[in-house]
C-alpha atoms as a PDB file:
ATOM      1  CA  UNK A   1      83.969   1.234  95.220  1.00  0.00           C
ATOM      2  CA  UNK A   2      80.288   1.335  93.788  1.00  0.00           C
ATOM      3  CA  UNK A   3      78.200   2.025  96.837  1.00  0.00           C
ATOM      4  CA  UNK A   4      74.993  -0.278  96.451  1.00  0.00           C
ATOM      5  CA  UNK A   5      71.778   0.083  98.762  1.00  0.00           C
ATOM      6  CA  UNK A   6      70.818  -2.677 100.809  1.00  0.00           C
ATOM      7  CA  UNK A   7      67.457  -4.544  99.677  1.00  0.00           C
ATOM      8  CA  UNK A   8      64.743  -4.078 102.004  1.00  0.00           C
ATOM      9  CA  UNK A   9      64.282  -7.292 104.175  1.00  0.00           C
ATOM     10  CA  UNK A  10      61.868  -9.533 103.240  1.00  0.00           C
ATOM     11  CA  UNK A  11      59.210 -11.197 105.491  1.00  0.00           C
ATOM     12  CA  UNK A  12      57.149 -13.771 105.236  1.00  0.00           C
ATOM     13  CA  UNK A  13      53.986 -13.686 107.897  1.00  0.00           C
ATOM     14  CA  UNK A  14      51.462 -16.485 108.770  1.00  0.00           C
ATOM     15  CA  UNK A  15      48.238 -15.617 109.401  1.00  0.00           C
ATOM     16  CA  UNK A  16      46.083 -17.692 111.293  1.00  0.00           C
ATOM     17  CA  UNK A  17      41.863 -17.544 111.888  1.00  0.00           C
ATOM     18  CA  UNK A  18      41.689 -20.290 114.453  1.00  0.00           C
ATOM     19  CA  UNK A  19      38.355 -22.611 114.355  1.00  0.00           C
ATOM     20  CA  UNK A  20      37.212 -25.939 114.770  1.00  0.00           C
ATOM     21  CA  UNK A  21      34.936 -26.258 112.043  1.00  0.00           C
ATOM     22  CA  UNK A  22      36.896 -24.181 109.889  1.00  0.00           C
ATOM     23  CA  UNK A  23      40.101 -22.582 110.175  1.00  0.00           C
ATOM     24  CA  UNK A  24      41.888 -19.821 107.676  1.00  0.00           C
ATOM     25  CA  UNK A  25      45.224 -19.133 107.028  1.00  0.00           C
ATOM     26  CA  UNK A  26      47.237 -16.822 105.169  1.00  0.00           C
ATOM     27  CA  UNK A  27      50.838 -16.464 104.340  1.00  0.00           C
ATOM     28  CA  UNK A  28      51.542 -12.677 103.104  1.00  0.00           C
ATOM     29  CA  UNK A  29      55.277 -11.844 102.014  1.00  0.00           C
ATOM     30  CA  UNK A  30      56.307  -7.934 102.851  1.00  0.00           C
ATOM     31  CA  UNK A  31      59.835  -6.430 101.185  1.00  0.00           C
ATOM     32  CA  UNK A  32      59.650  -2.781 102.217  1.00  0.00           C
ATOM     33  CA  UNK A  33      56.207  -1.674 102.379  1.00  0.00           C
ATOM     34  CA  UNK A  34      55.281  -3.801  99.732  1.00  0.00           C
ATOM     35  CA  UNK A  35      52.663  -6.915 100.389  1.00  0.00           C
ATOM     36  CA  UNK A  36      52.194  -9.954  98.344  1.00  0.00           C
ATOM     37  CA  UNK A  37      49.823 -12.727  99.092  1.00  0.00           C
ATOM     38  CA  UNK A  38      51.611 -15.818  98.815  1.00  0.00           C
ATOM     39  CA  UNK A  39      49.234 -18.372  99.491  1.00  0.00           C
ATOM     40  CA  UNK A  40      46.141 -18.697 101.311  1.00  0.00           C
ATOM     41  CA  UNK A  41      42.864 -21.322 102.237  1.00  0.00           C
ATOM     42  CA  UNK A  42      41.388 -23.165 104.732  1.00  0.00           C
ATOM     43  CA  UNK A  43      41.356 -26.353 106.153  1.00  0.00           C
ATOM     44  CA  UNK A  44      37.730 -28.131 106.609  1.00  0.00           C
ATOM     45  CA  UNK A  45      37.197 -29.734 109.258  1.00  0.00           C
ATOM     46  CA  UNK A  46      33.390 -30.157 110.151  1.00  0.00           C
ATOM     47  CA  UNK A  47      33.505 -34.089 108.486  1.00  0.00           C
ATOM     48  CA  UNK A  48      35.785 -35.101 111.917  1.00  0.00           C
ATOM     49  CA  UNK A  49      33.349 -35.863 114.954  1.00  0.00           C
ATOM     50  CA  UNK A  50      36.490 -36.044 117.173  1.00  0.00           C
ATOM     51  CA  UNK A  51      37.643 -32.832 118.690  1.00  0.00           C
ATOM     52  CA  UNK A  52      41.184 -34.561 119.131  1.00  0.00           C
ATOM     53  CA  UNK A  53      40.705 -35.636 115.574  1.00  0.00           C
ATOM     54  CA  UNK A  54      40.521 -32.336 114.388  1.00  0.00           C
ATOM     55  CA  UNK A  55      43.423 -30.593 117.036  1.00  0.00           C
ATOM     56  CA  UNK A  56      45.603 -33.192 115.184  1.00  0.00           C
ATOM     57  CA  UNK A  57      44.824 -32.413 111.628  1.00  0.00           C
ATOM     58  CA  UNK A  58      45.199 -28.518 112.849  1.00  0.00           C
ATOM     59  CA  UNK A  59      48.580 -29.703 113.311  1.00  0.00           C
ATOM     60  CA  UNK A  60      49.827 -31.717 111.056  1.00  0.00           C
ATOM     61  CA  UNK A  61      48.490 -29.136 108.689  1.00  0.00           C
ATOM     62  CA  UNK A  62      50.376 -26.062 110.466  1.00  0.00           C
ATOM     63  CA  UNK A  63      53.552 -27.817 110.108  1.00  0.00           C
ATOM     64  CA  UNK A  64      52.902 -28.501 106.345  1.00  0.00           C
ATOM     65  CA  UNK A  65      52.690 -24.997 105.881  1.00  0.00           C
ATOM     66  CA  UNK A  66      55.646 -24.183 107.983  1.00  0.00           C
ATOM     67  CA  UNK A  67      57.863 -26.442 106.999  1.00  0.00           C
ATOM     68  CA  UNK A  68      56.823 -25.700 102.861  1.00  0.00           C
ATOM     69  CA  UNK A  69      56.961 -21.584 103.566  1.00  0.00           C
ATOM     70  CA  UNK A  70      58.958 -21.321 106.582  1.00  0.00           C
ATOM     71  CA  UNK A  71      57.659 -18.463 107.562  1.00  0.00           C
ATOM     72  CA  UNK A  72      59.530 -15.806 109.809  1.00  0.00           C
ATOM     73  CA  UNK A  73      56.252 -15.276 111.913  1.00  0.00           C
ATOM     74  CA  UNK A  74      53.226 -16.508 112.950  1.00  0.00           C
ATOM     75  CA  UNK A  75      50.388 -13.931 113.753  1.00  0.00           C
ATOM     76  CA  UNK A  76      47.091 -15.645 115.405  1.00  0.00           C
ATOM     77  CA  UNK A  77      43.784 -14.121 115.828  1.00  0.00           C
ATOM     78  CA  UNK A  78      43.027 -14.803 119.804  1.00  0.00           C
ATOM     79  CA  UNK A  79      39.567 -16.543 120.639  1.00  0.00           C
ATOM     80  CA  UNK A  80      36.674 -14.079 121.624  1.00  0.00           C
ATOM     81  CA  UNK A  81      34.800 -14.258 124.964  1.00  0.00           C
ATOM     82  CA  UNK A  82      31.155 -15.461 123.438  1.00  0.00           C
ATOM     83  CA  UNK A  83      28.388 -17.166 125.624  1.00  0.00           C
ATOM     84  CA  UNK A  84      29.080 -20.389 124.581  1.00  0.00           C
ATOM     85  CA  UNK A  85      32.229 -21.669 127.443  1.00  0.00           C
ATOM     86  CA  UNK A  86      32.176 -25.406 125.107  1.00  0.00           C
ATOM     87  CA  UNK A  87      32.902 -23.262 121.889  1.00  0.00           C
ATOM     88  CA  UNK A  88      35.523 -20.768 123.385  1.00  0.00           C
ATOM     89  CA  UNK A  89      36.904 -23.607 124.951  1.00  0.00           C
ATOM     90  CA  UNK A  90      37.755 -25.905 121.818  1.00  0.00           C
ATOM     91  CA  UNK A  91      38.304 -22.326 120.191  1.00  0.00           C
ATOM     92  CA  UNK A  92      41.144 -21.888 122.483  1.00  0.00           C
ATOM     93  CA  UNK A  93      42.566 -25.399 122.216  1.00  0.00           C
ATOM     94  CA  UNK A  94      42.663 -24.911 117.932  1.00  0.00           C
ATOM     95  CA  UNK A  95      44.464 -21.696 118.509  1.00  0.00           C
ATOM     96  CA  UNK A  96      46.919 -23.522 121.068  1.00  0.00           C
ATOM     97  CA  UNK A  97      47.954 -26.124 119.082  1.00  0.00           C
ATOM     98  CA  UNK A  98      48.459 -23.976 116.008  1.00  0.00           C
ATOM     99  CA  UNK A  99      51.144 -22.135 118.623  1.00  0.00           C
ATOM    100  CA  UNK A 100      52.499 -25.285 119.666  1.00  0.00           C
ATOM    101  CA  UNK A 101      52.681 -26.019 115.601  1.00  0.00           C
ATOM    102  CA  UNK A 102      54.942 -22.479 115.045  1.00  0.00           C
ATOM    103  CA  UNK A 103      56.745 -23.328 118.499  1.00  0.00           C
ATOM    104  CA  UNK A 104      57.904 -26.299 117.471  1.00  0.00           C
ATOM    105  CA  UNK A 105      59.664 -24.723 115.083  1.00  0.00           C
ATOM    106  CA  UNK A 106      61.218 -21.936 116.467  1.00  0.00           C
ATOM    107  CA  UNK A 107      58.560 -19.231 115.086  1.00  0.00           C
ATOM    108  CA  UNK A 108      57.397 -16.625 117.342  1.00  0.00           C
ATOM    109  CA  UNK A 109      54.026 -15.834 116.942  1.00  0.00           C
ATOM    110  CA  UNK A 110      51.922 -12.788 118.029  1.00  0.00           C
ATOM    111  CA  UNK A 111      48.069 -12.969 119.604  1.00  0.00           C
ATOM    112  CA  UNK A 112      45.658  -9.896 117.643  1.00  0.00           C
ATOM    113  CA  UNK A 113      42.189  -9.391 119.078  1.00  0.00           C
ATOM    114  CA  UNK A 114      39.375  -9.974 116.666  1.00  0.00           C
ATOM    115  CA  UNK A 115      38.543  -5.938 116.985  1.00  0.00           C
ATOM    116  CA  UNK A 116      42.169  -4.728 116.738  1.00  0.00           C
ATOM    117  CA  UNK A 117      42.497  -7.306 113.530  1.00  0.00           C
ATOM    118  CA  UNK A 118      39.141  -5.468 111.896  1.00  0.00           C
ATOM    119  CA  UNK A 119      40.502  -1.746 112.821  1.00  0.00           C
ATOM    120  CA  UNK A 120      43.701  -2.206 111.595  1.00  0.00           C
ATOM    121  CA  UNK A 121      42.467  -3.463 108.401  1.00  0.00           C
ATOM    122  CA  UNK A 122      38.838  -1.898 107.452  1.00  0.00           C
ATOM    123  CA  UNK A 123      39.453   1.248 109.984  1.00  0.00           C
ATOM    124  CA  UNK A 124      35.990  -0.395 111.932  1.00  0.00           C
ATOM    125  CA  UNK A 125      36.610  -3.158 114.740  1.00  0.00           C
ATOM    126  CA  UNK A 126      33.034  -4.158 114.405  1.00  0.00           C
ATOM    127  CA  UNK A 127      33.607  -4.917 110.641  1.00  0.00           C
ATOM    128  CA  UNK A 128      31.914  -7.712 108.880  1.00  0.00           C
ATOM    129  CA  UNK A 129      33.341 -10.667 107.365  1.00  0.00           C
ATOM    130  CA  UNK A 130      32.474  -9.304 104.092  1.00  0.00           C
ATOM    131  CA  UNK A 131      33.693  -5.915 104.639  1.00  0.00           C
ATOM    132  CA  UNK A 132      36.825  -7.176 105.831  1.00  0.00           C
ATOM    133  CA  UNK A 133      37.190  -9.633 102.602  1.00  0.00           C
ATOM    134  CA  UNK A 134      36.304  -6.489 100.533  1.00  0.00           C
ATOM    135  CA  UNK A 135      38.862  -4.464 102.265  1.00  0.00           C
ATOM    136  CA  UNK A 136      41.778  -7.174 101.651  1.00  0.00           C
ATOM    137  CA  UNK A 137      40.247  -7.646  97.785  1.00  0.00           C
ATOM    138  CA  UNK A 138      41.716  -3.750  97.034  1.00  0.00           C
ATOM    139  CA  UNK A 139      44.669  -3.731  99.417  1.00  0.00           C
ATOM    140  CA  UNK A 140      46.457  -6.966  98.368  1.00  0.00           C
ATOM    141  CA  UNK A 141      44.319  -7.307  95.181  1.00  0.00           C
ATOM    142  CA  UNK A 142      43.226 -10.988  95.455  1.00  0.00           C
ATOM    143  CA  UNK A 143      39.931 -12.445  93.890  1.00  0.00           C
ATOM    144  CA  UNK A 144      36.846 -12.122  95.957  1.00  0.00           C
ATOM    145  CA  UNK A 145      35.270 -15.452  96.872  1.00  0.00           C
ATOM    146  CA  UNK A 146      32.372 -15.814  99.828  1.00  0.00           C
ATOM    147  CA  UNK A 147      33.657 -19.574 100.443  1.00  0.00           C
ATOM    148  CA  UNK A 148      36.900 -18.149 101.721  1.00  0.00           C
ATOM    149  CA  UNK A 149      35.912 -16.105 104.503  1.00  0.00           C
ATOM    150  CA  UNK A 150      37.938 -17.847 107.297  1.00  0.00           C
ATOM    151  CA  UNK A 151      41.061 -17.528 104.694  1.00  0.00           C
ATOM    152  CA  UNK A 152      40.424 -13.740 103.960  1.00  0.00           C
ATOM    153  CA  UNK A 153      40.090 -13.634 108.343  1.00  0.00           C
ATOM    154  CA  UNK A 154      43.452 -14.963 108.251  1.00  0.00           C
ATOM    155  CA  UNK A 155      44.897 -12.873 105.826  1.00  0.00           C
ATOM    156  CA  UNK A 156      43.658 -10.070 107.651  1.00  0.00           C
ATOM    157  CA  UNK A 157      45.594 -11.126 110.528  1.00  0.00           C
ATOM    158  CA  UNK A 158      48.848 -11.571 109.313  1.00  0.00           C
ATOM    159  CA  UNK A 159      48.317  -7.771 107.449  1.00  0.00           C
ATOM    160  CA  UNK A 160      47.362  -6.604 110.778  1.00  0.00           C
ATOM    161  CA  UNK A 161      50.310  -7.751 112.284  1.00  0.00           C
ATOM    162  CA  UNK A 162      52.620  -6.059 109.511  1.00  0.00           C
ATOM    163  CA  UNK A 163      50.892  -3.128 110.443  1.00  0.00           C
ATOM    164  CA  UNK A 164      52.215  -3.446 113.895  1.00  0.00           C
ATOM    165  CA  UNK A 165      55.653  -4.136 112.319  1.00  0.00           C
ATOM    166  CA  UNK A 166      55.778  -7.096 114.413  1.00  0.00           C
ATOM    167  CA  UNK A 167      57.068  -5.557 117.470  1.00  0.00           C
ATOM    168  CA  UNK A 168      54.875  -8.013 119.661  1.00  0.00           C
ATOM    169  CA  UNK A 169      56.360 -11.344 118.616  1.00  0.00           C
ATOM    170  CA  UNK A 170      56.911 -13.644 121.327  1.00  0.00           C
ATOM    171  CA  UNK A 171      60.253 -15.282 120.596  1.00  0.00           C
ATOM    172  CA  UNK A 172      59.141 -19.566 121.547  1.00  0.00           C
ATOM    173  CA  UNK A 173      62.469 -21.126 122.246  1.00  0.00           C
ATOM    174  CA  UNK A 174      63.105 -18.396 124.484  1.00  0.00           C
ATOM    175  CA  UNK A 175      59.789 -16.516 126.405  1.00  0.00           C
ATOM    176  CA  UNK A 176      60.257 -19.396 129.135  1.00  0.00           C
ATOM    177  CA  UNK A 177      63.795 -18.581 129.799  1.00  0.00           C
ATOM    178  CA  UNK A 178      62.942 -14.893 129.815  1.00  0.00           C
ATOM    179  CA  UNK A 179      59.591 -15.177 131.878  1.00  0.00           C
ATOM    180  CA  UNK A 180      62.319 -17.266 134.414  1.00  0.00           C
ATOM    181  CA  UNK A 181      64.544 -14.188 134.084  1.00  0.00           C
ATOM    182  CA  UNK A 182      61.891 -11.433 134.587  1.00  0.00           C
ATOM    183  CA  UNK A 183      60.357 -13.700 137.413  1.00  0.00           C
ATOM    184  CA  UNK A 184      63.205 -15.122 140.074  1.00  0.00           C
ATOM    185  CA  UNK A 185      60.567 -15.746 142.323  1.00  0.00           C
ATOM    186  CA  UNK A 186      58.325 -17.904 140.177  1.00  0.00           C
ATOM    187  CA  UNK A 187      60.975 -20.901 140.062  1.00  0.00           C
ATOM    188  CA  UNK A 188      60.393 -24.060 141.521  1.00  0.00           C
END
């Protein structure tokens, strides 16, 4: 018997940079320790006046790239408490429905603070944009391009949560049951 070593796993992560003008993803596959970007962009949405307008296209777009990558995991960066209650507001709704997107197909996903995302990354929670893109431009040697912030923000996410070797996913299908099953007294 020739005794072969099993491959490393692979994983494929989505990263998400929730917005309503703009929102960034990023879908990073990891075998081992290794990370390759497999795709990454944004999708523009500052042309739709409607804020239910835009939660659709969020959406419809999410399951696109689930359904063309299936991804094992969805990791999300979560909204950050700013002045503006309007903005955080929509903010949060974008970021829900790109959940409800990965829920609706079974994906767990994983919430990342905007400050854990930058430390894990650049090493600095209080990191810039920029440094952050420069940062992801040696690590998983993609092209530098300004225009692709949000994207980079997402990719940055999804690396963040490799970091964490996913250990904070929130199976969908099943958190309710288990919430049910850690809470007796909760039931109706």
């Amino acid at each position: 018997m020739v005794y072969s070593p099993a491959l490393p796993p692979n994983k494929l992560i989505l990263g998400i940079d929730p917005g309503t003008q703009v929102m960034g993803y990023g879908l990073i596959e990891v075998t081992g320790s290794k990370v390759k970007v497999v795709q990454y962009g944004v999708i523009h949405l500052k042309s739709y006046s409607n804020h239910a307008i835009k939660l659709k296209k969020i959406f419809d777009r999410m399951i696109q790239l689930i359904d063309e990558y299936l991804p094992d995991e969805l990791a999300i960066e979560s909204p950050f408490f700013g002045v503006n209650v309007q903005s955080m507001l929509k903010l949060g709704r974008a970021q829900g429905v790109a959940i409800a997107a990965a829920l609706s197909r079974d994906i767990p996903y994983v919430e990342y603070a905007p400050k854990k995302v930058k430390q894990s990354v650049t090493g600095n929670g209080n990191a810039s944009k920029e440094q952050v893109a420069s940062m992801l431009v040696q690590i998983l040697k993609i092209q530098p391009d300004p225009k692709m912030f949000d994207a980079t923000d997402a990719l940055s996410v999804a690396l963040c949560h490799h970091y964490q070797k996913g250990n904070n996913a929130k199976k969908g299908a099943n958190s309710w049951k288990a919430f049910l099953t850690d809470n007796p007294e909760r039931k109706l």
